[in-house]
PDB file of N, CA and C in Angstrom:
ATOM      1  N   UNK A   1      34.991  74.492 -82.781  1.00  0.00           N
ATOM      2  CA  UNK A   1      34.331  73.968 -81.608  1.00  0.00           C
ATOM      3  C   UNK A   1      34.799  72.544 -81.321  1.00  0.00           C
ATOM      4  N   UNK A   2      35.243  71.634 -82.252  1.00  0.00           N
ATOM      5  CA  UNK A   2      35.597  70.046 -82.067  1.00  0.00           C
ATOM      6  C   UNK A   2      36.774  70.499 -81.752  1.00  0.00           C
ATOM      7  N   UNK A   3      37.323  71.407 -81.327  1.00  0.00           N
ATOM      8  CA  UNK A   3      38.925  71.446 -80.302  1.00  0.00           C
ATOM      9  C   UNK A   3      39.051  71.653 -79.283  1.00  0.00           C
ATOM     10  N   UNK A   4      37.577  72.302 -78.868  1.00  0.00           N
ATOM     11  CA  UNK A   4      37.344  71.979 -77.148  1.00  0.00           C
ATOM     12  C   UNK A   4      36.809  71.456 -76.547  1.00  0.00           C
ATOM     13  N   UNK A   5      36.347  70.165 -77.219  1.00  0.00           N
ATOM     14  CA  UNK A   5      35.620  68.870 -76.868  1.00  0.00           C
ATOM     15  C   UNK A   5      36.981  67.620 -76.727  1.00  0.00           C
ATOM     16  N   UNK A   6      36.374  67.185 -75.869  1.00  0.00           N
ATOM     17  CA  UNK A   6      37.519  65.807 -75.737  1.00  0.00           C
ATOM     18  C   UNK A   6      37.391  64.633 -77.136  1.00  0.00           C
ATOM     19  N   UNK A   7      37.962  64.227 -76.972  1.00  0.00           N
ATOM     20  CA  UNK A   7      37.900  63.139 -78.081  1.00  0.00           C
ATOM     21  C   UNK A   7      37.537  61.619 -77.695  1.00  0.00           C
ATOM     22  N   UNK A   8      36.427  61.132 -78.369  1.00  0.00           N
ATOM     23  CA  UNK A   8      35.636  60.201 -77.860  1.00  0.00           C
ATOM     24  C   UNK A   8      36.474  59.199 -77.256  1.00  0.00           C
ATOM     25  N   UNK A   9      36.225  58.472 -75.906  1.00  0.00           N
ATOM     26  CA  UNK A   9      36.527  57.405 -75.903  1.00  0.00           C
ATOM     27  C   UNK A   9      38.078  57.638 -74.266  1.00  0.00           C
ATOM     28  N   UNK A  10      38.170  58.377 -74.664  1.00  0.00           N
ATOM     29  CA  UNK A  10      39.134  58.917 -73.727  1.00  0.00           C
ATOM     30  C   UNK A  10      38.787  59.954 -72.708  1.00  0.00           C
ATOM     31  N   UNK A  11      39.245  59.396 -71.775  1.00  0.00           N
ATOM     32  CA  UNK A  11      38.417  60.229 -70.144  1.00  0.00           C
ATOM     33  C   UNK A  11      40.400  60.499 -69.555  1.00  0.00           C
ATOM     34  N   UNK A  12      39.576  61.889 -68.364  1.00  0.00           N
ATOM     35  CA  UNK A  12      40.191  61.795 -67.721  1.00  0.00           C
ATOM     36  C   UNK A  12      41.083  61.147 -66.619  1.00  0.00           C
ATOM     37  N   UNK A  13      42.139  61.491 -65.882  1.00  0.00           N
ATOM     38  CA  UNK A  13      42.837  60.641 -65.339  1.00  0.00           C
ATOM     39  C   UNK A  13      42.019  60.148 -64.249  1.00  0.00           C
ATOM     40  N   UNK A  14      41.476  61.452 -63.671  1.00  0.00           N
ATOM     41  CA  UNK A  14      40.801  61.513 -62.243  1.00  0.00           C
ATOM     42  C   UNK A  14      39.065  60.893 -62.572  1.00  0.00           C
ATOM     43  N   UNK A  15      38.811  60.611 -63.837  1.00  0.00           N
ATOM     44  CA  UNK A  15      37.381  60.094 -64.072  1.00  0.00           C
ATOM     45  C   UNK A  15      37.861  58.184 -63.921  1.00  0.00           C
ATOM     46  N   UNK A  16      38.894  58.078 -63.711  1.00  0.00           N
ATOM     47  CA  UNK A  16      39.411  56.655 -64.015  1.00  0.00           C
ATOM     48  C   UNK A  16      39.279  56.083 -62.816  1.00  0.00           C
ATOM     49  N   UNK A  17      39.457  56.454 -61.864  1.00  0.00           N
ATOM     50  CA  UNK A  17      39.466  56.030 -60.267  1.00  0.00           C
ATOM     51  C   UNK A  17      37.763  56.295 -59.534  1.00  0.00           C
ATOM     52  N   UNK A  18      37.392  55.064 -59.397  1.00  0.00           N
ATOM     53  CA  UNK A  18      36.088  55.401 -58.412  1.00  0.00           C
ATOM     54  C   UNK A  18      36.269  55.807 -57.499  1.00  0.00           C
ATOM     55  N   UNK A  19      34.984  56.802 -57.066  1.00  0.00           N
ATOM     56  CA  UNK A  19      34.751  57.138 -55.641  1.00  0.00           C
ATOM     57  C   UNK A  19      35.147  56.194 -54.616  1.00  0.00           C
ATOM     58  N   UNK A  20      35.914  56.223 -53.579  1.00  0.00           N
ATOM     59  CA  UNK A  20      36.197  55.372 -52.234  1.00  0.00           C
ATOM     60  C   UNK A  20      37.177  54.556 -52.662  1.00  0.00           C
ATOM     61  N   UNK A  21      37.864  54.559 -53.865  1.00  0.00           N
ATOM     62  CA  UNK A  21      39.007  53.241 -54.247  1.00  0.00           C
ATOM     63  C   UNK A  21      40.188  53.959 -53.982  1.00  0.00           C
ATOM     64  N   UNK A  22      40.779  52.997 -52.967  1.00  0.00           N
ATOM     65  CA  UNK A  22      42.328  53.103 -52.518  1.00  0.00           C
ATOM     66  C   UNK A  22      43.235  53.179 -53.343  1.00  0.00           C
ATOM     67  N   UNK A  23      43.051  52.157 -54.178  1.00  0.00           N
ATOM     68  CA  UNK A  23      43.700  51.382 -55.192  1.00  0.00           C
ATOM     69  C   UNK A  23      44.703  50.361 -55.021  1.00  0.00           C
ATOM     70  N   UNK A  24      44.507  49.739 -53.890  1.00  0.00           N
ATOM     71  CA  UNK A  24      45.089  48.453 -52.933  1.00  0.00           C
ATOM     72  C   UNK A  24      44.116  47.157 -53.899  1.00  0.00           C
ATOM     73  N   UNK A  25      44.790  46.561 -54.039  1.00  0.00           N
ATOM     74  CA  UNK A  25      44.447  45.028 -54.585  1.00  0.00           C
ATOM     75  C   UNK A  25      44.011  44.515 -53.214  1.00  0.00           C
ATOM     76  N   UNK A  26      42.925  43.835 -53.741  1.00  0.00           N
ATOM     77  CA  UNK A  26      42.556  42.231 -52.416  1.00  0.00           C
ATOM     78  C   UNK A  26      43.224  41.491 -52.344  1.00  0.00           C
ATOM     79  N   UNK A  27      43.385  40.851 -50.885  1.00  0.00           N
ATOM     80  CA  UNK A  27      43.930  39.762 -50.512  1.00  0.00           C
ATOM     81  C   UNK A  27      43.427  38.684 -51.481  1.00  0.00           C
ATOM     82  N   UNK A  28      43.949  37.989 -51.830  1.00  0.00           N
ATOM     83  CA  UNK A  28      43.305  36.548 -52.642  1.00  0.00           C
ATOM     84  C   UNK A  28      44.091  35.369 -51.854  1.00  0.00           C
ATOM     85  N   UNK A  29      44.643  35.205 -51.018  1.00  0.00           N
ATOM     86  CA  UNK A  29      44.855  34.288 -50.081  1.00  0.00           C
ATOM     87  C   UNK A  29      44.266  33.202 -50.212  1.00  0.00           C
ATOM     88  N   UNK A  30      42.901  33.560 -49.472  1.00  0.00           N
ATOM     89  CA  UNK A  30      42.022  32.668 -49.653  1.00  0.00           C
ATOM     90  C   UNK A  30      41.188  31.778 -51.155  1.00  0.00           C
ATOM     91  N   UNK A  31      41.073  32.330 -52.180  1.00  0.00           N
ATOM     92  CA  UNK A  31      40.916  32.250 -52.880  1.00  0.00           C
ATOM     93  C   UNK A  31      41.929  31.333 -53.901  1.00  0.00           C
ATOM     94  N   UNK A  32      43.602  31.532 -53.830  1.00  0.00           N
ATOM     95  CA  UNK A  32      44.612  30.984 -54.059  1.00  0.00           C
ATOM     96  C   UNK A  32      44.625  29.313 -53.158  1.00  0.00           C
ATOM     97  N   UNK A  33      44.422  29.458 -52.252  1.00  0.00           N
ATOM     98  CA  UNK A  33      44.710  28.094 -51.325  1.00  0.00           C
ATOM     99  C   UNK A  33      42.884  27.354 -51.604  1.00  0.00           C
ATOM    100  N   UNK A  34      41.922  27.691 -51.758  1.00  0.00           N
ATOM    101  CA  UNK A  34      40.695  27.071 -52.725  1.00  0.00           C
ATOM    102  C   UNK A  34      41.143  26.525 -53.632  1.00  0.00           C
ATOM    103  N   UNK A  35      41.978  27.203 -54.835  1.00  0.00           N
ATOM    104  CA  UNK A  35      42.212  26.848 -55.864  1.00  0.00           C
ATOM    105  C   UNK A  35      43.202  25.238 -55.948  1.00  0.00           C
ATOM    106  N   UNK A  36      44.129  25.695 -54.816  1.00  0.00           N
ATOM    107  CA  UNK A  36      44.871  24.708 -54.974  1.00  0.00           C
ATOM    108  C   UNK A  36      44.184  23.156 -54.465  1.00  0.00           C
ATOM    109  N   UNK A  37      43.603  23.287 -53.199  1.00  0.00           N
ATOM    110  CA  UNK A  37      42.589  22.627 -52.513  1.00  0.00           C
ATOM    111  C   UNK A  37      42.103  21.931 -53.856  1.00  0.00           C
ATOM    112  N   UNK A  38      41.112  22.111 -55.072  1.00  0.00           N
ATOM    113  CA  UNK A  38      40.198  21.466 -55.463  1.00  0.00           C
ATOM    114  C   UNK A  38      41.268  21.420 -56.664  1.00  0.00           C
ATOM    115  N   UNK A  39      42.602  21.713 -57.082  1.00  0.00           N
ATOM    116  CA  UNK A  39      43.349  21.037 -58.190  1.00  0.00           C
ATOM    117  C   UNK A  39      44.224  20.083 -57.322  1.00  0.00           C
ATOM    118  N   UNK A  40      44.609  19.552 -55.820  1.00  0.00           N
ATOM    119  CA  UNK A  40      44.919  18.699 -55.485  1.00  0.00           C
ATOM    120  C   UNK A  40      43.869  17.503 -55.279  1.00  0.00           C
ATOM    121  N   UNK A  41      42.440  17.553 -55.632  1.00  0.00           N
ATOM    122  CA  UNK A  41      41.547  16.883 -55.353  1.00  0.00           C
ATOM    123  C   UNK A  41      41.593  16.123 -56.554  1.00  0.00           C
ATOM    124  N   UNK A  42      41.731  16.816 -57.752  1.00  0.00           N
ATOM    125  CA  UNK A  42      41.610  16.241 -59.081  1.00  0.00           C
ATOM    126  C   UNK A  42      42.564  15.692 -59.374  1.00  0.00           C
ATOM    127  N   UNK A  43      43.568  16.260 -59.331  1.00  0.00           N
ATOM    128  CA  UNK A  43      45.107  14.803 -59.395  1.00  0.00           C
ATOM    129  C   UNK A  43      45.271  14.181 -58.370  1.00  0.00           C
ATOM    130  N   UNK A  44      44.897  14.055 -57.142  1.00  0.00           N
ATOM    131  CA  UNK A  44      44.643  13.180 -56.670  1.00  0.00           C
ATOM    132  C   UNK A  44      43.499  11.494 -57.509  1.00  0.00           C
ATOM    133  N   UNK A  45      42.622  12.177 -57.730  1.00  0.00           N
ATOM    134  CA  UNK A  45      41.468  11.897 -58.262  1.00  0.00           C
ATOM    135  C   UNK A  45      41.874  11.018 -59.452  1.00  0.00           C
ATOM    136  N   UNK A  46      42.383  11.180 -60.210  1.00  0.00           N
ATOM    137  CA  UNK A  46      43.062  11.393 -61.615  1.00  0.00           C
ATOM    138  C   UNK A  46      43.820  10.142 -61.488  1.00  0.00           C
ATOM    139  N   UNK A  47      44.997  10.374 -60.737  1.00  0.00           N
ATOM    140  CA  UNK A  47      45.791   9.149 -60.644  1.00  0.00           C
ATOM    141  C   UNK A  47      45.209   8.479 -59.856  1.00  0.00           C
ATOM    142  N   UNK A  48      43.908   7.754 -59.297  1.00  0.00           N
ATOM    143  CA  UNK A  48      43.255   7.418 -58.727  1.00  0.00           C
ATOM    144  C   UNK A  48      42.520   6.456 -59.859  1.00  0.00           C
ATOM    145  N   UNK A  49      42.348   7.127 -60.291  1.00  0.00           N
ATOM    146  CA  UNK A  49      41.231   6.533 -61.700  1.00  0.00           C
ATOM    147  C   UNK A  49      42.011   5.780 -62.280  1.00  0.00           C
ATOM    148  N   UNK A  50      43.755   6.623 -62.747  1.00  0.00           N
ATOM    149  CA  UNK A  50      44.390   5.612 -63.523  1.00  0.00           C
ATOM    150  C   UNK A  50      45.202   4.455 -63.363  1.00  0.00           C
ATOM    151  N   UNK A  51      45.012   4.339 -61.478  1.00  0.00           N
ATOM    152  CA  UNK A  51      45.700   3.041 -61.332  1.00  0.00           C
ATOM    153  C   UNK A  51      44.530   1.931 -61.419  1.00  0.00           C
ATOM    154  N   UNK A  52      43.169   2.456 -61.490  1.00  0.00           N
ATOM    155  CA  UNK A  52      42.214   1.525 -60.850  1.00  0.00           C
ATOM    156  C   UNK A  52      42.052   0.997 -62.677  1.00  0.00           C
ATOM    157  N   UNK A  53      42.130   1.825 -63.491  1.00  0.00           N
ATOM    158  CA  UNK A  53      42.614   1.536 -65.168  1.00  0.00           C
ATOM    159  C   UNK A  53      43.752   0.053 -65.401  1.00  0.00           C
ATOM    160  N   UNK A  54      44.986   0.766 -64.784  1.00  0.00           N
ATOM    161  CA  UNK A  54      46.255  -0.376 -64.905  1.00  0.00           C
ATOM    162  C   UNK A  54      46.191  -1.173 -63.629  1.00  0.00           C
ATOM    163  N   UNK A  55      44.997  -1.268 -63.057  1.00  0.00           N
ATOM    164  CA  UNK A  55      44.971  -2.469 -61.758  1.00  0.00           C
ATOM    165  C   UNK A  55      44.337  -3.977 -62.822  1.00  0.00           C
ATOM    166  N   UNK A  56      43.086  -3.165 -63.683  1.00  0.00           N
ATOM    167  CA  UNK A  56      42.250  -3.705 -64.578  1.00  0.00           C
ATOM    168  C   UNK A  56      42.668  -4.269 -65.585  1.00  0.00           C
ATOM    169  N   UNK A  57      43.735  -3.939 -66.043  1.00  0.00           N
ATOM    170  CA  UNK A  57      43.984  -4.708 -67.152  1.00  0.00           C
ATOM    171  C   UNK A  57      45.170  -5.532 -67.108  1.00  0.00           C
TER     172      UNK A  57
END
């Protein structure tokens, strides 16, 4: 009988894909140009801090 049972842990191909999924990735566009947005804020920021450092001393 344990030879016509699947073996734990392992599913089918067609159990792998949800209902309604294309399987198209999202745009992350937006998400990419955020990112960059608030890591140009911080080196901005950054060397900001460290001239106001070597202005100081």
């Amino acid at each position: 009988m344990a030879e016509l049972m699947p073996a734990k842990g392992k599913q089918k191909p067609e159990a792998r894909v949800k209902e309604g999924e294309t399987g198209k990735e999202p745009e992350l566009k937006g998400a990419f140009a955020s990112v960059m947005i608030v890591g140009f804020f911080i080196l901005i920021t950054w060397f900001g801090v460290f001239a106001l450092f070597l202005a100081r001393n």
